[in-house]
N, C-alpha and C. Protein backbone atom coordinates (compact mmCIF):
# COMPACT_ATOMS: atom_id res chain seq x y z
N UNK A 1 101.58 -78.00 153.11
CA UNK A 1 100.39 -78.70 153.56
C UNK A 1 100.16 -79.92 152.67
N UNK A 2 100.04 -80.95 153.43
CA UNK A 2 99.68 -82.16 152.68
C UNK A 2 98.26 -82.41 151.96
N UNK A 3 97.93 -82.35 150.57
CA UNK A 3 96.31 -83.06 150.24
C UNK A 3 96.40 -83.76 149.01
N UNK A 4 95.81 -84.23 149.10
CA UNK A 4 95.48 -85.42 148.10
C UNK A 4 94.38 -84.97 146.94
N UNK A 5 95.25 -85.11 145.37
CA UNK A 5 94.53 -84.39 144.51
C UNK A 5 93.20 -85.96 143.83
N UNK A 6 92.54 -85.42 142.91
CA UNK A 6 91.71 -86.41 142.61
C UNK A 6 92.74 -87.38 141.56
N UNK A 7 91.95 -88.29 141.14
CA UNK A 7 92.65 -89.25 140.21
C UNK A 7 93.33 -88.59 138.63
N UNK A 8 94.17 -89.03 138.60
CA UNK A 8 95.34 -88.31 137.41
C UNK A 8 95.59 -88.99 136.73
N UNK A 9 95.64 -88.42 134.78
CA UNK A 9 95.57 -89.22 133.75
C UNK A 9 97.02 -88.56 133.31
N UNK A 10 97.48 -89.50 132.53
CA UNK A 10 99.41 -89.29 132.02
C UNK A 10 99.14 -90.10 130.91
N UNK A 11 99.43 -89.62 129.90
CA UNK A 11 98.56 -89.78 128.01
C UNK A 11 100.77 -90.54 127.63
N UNK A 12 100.93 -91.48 127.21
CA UNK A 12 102.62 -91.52 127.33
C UNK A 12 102.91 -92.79 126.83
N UNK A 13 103.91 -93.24 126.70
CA UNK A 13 104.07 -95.27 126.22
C UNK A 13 105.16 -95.46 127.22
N UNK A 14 105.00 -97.00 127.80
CA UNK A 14 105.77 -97.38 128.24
C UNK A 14 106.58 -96.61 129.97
N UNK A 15 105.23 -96.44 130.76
CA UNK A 15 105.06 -95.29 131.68
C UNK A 15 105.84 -96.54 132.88
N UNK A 16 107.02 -95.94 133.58
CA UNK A 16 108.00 -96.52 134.81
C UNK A 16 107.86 -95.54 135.29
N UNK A 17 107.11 -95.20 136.45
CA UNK A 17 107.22 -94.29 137.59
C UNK A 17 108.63 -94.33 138.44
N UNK A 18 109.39 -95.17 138.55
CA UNK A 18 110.44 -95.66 139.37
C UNK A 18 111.63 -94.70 138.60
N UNK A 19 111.47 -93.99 137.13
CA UNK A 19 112.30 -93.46 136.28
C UNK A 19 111.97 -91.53 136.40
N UNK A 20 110.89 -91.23 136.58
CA UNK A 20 110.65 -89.73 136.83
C UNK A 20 112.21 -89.35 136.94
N UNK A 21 112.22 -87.84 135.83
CA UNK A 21 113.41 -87.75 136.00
C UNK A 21 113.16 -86.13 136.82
N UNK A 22 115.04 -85.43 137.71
CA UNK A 22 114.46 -84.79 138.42
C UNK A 22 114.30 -83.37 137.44
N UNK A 23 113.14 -82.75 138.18
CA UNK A 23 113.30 -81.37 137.20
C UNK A 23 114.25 -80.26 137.42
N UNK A 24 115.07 -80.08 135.96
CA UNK A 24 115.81 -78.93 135.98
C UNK A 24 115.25 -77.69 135.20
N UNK A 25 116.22 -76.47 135.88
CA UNK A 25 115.62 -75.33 135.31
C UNK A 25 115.92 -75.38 133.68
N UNK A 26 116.03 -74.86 132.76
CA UNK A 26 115.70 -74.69 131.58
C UNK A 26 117.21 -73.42 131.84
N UNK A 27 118.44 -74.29 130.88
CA UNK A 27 119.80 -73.03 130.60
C UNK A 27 120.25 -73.37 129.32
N UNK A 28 121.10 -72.61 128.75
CA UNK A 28 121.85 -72.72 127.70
C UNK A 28 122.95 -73.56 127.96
N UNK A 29 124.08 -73.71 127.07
CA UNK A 29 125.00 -74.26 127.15
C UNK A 29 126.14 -74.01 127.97
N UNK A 30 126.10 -72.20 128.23
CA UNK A 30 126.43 -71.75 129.13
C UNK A 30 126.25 -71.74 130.52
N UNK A 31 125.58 -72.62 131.06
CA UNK A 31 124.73 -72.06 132.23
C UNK A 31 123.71 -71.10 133.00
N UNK A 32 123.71 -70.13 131.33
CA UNK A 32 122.57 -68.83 131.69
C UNK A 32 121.56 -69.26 131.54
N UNK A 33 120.51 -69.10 132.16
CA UNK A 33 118.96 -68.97 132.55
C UNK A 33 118.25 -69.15 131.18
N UNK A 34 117.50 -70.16 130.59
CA UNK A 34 116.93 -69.55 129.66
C UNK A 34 115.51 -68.65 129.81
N UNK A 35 114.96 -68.12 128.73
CA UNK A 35 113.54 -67.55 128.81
C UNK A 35 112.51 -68.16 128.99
N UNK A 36 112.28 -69.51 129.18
CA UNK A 36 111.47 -70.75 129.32
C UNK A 36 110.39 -71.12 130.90
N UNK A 37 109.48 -70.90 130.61
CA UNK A 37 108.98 -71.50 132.07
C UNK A 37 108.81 -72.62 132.27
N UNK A 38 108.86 -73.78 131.51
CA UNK A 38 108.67 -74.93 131.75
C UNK A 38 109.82 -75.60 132.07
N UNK A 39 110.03 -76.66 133.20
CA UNK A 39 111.04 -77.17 133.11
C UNK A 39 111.38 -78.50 132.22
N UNK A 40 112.84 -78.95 132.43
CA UNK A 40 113.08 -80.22 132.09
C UNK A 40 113.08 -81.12 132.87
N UNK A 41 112.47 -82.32 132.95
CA UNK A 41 111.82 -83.50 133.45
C UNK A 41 110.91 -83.26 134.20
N UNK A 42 110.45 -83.87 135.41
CA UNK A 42 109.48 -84.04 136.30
C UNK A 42 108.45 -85.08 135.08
N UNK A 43 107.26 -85.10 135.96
CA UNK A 43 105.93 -86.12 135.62
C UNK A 43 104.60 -85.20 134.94
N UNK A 44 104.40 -85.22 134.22
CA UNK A 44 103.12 -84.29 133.84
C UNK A 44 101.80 -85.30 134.00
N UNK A 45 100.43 -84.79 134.44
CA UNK A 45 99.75 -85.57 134.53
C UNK A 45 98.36 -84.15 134.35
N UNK A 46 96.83 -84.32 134.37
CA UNK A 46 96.21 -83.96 134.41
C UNK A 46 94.66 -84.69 135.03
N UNK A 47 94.01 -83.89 135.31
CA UNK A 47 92.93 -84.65 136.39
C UNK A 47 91.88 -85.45 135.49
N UNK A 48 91.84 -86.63 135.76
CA UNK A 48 90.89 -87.47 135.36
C UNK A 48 89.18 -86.51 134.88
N UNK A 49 89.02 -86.61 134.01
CA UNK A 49 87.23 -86.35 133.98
C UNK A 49 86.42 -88.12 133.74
N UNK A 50 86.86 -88.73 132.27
CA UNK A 50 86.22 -89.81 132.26
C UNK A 50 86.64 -90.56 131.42
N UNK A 51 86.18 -91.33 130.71
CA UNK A 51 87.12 -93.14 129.89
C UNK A 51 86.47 -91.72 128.08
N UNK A 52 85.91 -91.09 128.14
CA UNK A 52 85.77 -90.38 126.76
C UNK A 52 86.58 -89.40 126.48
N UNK A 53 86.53 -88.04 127.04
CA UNK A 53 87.15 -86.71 127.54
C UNK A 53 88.60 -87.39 127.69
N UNK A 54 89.12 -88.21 128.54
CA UNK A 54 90.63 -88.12 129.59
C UNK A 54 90.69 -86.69 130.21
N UNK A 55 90.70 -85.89 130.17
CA UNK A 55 91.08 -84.56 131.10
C UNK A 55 90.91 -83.65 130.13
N UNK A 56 91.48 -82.19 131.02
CA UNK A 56 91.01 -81.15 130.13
C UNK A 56 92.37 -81.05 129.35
N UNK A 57 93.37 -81.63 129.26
CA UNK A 57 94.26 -81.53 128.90
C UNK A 57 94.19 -82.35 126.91
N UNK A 58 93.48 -83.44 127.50
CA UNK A 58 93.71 -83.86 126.30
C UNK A 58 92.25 -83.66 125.06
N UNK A 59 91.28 -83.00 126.36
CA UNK A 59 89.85 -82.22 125.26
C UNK A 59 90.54 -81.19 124.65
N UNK A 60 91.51 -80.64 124.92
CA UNK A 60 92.43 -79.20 124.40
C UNK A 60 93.63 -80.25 123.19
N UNK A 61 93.84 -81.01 123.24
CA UNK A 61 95.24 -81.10 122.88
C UNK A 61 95.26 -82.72 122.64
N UNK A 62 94.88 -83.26 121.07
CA UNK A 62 95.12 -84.60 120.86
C UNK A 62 96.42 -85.25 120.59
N UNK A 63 96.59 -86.64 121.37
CA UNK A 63 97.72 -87.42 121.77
C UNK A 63 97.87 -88.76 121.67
N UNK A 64 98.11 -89.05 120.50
CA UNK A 64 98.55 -90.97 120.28
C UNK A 64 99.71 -91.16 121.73
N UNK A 65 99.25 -91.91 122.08
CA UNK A 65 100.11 -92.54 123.87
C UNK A 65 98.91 -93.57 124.80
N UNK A 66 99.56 -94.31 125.35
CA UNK A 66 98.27 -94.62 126.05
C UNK A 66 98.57 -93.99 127.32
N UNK A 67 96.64 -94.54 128.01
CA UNK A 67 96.41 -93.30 128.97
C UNK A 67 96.35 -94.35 130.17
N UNK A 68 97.22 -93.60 131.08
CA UNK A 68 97.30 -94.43 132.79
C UNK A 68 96.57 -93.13 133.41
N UNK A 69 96.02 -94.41 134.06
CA UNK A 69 95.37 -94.01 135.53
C UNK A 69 95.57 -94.06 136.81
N UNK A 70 96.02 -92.89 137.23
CA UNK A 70 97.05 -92.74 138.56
C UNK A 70 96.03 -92.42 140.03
N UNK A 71 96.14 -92.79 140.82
CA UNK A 71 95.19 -92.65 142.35
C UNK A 71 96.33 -91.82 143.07
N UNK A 72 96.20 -90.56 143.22
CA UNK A 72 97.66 -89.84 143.78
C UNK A 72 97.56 -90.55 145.21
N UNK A 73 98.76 -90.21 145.84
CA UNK A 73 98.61 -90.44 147.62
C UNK A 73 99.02 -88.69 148.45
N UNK A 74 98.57 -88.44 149.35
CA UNK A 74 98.61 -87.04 150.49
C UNK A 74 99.85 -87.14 150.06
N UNK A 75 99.88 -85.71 149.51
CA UNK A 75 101.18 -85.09 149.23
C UNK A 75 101.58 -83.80 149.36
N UNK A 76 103.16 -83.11 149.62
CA UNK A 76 103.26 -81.86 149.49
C UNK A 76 103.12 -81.10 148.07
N UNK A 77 101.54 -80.48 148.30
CA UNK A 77 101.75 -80.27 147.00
C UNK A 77 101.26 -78.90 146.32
N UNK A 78 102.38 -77.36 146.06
CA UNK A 78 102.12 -76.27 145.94
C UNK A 78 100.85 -76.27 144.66
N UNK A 79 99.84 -75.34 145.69
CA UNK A 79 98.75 -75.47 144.63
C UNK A 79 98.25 -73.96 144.08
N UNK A 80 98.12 -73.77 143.26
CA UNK A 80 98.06 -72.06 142.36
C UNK A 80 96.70 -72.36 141.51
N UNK A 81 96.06 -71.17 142.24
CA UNK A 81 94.48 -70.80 142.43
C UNK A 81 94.45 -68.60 142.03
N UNK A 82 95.24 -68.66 142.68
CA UNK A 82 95.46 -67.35 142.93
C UNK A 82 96.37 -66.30 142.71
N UNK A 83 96.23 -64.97 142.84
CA UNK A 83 97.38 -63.87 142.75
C UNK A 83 98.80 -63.87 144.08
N UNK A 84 97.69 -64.43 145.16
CA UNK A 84 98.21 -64.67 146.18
C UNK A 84 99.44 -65.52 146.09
N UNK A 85 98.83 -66.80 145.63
CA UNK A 85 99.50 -67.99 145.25
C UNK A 85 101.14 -67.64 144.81
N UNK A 86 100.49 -67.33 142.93
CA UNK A 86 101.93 -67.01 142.43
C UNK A 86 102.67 -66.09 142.96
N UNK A 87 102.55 -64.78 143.91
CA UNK A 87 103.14 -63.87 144.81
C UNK A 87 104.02 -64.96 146.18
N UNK A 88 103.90 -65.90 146.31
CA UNK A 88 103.86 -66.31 147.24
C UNK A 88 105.15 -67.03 146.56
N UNK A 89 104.67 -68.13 145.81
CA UNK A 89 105.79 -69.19 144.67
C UNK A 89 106.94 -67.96 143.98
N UNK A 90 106.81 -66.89 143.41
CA UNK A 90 107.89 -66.23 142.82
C UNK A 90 108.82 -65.40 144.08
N UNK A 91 108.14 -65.44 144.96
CA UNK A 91 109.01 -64.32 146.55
C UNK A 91 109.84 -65.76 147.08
N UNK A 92 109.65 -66.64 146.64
CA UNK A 92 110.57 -67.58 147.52
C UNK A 92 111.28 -69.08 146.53
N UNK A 93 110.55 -69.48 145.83
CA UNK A 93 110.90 -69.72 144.29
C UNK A 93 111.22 -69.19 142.84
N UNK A 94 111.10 -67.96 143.17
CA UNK A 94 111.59 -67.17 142.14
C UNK A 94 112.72 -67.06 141.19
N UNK A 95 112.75 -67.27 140.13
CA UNK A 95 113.67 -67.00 138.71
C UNK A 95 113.94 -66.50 137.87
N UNK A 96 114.96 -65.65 137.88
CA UNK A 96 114.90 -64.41 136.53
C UNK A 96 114.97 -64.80 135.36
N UNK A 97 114.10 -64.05 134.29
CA UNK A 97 114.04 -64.29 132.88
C UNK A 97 115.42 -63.10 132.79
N UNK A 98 115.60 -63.15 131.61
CA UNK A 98 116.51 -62.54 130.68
C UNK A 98 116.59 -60.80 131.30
N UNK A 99 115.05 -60.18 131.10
CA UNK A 99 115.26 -59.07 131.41
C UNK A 99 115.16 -58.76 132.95
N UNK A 100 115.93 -59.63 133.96
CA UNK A 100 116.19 -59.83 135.45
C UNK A 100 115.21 -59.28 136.19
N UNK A 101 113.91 -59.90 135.70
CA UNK A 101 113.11 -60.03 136.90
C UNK A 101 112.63 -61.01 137.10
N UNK A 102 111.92 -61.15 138.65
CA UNK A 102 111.41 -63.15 139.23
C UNK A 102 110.39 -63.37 138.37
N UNK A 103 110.17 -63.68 137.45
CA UNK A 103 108.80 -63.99 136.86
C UNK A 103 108.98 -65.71 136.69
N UNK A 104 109.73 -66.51 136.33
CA UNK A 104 109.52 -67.49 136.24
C UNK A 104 110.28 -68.57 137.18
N UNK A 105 109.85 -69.72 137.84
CA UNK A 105 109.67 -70.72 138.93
C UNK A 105 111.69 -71.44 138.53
N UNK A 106 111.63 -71.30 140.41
CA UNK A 106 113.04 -72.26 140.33
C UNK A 106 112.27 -73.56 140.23
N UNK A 107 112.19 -74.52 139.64
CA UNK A 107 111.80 -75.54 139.45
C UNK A 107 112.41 -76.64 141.15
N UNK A 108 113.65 -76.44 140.83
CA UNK A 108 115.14 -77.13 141.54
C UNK A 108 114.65 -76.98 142.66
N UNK A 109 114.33 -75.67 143.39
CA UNK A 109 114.26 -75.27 144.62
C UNK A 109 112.61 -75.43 145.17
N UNK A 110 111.71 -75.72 143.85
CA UNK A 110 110.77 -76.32 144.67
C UNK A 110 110.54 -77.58 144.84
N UNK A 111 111.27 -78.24 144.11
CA UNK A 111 111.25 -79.66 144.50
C UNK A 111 111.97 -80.26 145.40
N UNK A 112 113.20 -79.00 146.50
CA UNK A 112 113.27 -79.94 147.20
C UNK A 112 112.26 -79.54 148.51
N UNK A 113 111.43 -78.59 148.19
CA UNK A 113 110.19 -78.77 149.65
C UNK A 113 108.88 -79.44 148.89
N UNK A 114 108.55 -79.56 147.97
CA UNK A 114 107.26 -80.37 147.61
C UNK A 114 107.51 -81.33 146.55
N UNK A 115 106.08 -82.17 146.29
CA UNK A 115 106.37 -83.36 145.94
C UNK A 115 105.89 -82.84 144.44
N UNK A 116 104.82 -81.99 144.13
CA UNK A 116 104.42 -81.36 142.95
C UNK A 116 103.87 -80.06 143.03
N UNK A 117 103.59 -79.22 141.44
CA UNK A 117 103.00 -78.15 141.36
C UNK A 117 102.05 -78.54 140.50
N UNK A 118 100.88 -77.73 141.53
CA UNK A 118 99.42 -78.17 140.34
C UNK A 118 99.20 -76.87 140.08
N UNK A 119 98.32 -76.36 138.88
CA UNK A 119 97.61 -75.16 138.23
C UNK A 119 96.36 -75.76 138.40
N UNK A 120 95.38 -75.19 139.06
CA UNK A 120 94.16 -75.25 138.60
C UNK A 120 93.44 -74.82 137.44
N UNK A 121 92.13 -75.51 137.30
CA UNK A 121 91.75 -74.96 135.64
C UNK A 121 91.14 -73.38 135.93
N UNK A 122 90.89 -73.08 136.86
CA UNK A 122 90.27 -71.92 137.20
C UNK A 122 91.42 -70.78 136.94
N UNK A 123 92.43 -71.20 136.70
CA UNK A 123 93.74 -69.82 136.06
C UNK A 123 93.66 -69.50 135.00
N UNK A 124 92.59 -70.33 134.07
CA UNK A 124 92.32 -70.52 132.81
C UNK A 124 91.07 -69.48 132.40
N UNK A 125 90.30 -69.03 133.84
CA UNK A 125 88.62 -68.53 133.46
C UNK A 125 89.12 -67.31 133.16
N UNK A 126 87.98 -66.32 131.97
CA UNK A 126 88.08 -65.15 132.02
C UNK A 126 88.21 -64.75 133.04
N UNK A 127 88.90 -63.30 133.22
CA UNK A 127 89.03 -62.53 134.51
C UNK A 127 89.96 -63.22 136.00
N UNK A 128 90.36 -64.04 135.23
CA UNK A 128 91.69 -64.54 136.29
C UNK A 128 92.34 -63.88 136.90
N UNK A 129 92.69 -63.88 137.97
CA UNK A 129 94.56 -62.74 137.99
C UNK A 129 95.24 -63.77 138.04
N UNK A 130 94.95 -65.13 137.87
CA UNK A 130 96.40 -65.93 137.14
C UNK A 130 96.44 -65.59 135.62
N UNK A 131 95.06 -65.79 134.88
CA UNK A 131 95.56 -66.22 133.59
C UNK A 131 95.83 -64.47 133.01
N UNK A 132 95.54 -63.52 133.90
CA UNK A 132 96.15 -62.09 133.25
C UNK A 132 96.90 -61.44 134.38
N UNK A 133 98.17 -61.33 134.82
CA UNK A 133 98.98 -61.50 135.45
C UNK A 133 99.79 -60.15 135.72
N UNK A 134 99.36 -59.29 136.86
CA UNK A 134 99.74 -58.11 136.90
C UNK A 134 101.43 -58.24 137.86
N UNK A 135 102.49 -58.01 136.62
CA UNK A 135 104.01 -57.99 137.38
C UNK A 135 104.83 -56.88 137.23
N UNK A 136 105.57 -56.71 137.80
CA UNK A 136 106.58 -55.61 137.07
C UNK A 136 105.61 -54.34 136.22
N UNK A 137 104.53 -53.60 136.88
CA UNK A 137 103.87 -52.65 135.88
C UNK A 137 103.28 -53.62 134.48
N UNK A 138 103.29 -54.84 134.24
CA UNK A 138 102.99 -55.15 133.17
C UNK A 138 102.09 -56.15 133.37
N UNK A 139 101.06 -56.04 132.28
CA UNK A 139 99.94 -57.20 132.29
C UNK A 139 100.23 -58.14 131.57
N UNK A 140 100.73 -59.54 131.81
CA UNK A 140 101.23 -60.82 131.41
C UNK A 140 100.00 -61.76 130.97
N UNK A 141 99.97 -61.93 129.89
CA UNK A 141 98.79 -62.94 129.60
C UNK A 141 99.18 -64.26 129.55
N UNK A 142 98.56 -65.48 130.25
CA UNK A 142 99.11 -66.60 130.21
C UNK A 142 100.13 -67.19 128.93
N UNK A 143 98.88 -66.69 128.16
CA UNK A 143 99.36 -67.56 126.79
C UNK A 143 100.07 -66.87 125.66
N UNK A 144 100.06 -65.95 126.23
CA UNK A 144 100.65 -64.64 125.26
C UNK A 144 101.93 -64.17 125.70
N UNK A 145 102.25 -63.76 126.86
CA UNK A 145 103.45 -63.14 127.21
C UNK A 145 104.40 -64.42 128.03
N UNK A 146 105.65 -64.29 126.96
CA UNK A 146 106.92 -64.97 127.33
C UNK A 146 107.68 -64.77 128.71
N UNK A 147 106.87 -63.97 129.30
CA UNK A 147 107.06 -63.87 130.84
C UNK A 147 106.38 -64.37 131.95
N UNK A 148 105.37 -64.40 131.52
CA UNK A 148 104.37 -65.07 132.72
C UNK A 148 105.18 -66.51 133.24
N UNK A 149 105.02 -66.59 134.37
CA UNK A 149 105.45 -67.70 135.07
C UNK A 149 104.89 -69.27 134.86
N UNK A 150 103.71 -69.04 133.89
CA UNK A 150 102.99 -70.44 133.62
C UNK A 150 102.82 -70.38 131.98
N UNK A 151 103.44 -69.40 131.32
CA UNK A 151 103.50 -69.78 129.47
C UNK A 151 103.69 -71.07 129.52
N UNK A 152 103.18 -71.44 128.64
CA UNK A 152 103.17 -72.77 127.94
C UNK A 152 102.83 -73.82 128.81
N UNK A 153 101.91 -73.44 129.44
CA UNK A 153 100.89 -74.21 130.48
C UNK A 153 99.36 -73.50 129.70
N UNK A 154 98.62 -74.67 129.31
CA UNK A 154 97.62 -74.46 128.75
C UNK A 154 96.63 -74.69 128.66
N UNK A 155 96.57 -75.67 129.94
CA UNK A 155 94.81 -76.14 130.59
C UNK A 155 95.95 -76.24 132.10
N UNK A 156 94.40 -76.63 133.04
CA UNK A 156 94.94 -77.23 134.08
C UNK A 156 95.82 -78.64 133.89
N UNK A 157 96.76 -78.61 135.37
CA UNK A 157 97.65 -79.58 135.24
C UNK A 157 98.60 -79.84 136.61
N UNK A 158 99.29 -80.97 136.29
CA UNK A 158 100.09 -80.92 137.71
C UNK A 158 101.34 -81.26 137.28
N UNK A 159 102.84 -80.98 137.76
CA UNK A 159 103.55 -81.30 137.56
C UNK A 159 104.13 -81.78 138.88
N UNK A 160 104.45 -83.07 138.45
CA UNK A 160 105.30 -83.96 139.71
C UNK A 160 106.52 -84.37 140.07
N UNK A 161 107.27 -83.94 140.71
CA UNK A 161 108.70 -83.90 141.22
C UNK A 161 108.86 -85.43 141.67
N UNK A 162 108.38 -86.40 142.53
CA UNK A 162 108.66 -87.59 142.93
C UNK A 162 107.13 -88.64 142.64
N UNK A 163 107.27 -89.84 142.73
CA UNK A 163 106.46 -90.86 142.85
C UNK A 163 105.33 -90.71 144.27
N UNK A 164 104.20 -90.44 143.77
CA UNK A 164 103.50 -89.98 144.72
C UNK A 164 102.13 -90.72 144.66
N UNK A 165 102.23 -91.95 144.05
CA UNK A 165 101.02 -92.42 143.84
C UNK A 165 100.62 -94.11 144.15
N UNK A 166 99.03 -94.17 144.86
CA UNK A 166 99.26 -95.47 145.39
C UNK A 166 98.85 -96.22 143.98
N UNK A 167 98.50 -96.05 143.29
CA UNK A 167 98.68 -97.29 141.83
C UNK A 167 98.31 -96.29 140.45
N UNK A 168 98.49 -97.31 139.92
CA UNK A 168 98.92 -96.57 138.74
C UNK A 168 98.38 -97.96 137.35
N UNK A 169 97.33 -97.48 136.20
CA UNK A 169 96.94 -98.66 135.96
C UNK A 169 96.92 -98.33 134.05
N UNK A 170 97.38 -98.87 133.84
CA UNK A 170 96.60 -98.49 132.03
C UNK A 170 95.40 -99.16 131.48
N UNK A 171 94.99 -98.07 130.88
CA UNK A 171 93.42 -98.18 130.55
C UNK A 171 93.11 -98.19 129.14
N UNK A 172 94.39 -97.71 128.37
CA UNK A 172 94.01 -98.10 127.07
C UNK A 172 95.16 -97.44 126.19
């Protein structure tokens, strides 16, 4: 489903959208899988609050870079709110960690049906069933367990597979 997220801040130097690189899964030298949920490349960005704050990303987490201001455009773009959600992203994007179960995202395979993956900040509230994550008999805490499908995701955020935006401006 196509929607259009609000305006998006990217904290970075020397920002070429025309360069987004594509995201790969996270392997060793071997080609095995690593334990990692985050991938390599894509666009990281987080939702605008204001010219003080920048997002919740960077009230959590200070960053010498300057900050662009992106106006997204209607995009395909998997959005995770819910238990539903990630049940939904690991049954058909799904990636085995080490001890071979789907817990963490083909990156590869969702980028070639959408344009990004956003987390809402609401995966973040007490009493989540994102941010405490019932899998495999086990309760996965976002920030705690090396399994959860969104470790090292730590406020809301979006990650972007292609150029999806009608401008793009720096602000400081």
């Amino acid at each position: 489903m196509k929607i259009k997220l609000d305006t998006q801040l990217h904290v970075g130097r020397n920002l070429n959208l025309s360069k987004i690189k594509s995201v790969k899964n996270p392997t060793d030298d071997t080609g095995k899988s690593k334990d990692v949920a985050k991938p390599y490349g894509g666009f990281w960005t987080s939702t605008y609050i204001n010219k003080e704050e920048g997002s919740d990303f960077l009230k959590s987490y200070v960053m010498d870079g300057d900050w662009y201001i992106l106006e997204p455009l209607e995009a395909d773009i998997f959005v995770v709110e819910t238990f539903s959600d990630i049940n939904h992203l690991l049954s058909n994007y799904g990636r085995q960690n080490l001890i071979e179960q789907n817990t963490f995202i083909d990156f590869e395979k969702l980028s070639e049906k959408f344009d990004a993956l956003h987390l809402k900040s609401s995966c973040f509230d007490y009493g989540s069933p994102v941010k405490n994550l019932i899998l495999y008999g086990r309760t996965l805490e976002i920030h705690n367990s090396q399994h959860h499908p969104f470790h090292q995701w730590r406020t809301e955020s979006t990650l972007w597979f292609t150029d999806k935006f009608a401008s793009c401006v720096k602000v400081r």
